[in-house]
Protein backbone atom coordinates (compact mmCIF):
# COMPACT_ATOMS: atom_id res chain seq x y z
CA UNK A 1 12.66 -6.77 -1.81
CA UNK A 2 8.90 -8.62 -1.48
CA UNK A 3 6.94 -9.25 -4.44
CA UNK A 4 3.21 -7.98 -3.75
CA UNK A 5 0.22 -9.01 -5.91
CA UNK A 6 -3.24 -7.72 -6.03
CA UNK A 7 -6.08 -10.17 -7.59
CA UNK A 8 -9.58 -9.24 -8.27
CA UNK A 9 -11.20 -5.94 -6.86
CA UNK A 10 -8.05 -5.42 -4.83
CA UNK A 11 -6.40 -4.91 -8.10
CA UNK A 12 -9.32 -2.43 -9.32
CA UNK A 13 -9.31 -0.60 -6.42
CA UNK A 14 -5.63 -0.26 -5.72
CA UNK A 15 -5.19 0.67 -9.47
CA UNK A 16 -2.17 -2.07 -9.28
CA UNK A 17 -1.57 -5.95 -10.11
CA UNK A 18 1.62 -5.93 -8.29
CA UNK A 19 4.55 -4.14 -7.37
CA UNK A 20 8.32 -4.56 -5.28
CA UNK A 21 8.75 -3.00 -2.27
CA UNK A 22 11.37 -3.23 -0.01
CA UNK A 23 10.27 -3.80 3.57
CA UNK A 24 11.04 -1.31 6.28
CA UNK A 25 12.65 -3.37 9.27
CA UNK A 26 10.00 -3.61 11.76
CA UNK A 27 7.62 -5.09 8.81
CA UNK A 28 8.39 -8.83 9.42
CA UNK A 29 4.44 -10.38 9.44
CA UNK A 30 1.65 -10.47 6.93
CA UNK A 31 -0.11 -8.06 9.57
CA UNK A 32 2.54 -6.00 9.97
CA UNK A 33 2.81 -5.76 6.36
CA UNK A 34 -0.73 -5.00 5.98
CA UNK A 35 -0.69 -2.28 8.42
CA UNK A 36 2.53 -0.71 6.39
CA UNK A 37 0.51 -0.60 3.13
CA UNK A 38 -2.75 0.94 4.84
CA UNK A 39 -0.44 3.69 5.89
CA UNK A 40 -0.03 4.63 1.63
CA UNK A 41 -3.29 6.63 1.90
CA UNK A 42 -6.98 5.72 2.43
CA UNK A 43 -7.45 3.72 -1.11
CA UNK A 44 -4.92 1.22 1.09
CA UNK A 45 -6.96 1.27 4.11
CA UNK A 46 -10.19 1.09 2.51
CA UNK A 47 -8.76 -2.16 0.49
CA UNK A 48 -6.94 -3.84 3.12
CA UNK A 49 -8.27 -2.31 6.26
CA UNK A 50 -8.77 -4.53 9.28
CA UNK A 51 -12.63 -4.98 8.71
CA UNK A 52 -11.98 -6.37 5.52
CA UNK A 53 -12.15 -10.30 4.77
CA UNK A 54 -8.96 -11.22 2.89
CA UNK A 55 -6.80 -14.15 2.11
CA UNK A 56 -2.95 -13.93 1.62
CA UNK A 57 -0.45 -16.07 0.78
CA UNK A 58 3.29 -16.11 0.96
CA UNK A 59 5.05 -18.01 -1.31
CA UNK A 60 2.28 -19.72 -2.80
CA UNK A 61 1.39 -20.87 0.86
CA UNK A 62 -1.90 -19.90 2.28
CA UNK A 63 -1.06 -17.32 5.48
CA UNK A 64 -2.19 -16.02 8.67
CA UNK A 65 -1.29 -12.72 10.48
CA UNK A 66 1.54 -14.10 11.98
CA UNK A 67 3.26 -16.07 9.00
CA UNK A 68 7.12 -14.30 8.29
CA UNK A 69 7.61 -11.90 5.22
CA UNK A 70 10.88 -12.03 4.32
CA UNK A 71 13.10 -10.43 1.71
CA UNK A 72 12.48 -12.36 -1.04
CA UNK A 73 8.89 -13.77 -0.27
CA UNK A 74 6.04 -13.47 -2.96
CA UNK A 75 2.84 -12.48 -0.88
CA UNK A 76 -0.42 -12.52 -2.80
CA UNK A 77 -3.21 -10.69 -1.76
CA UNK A 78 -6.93 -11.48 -2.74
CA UNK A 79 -10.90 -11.41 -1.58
CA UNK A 80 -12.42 -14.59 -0.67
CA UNK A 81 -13.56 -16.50 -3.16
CA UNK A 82 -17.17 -18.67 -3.43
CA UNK A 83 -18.30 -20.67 -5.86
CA UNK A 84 -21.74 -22.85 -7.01
């Protein structure tokens, strides 16, 4: 099972702040995960789709497309963020 958790307008758009899921086999990347959660319905792919800017951690752990996701793994998902 993977923790998932939505900040900001991810978690207004996606109506969620976080949920468990457990990971199909060939879901074993942040991409791949990403992909897998597009496939819920177009609210997912309009979120997370590929032309949108995101940052995502696992673990508390700032990730790229190719960092693991594990059973186990917390992976945060959440829109840049800027500041002044």
């Amino acid at each position: 099972m993977v923790r998932l958790l939505f900040f900001a307008r991810l978690r207004e758009e996606l109506g969620t702040a976080g949920e468990d899921i457990h990971l199909p086999e060939h879901v074993n990347t942040v991409k791949a995960l990403r992909r897998h959660l597009m496939a819920r319905g177009e609210a997912w792919k309009e979120a997370l789709g590929p032309n949108k800017v995101l940052r995502v951690s696992v673990n508390h752990e700032m990730a790229q497309d190719d960092t693991p996701v594990r059973a186990g793994d917390e992976v945060a998902f959440f829109p840049p963020v800027t500041g002044g």
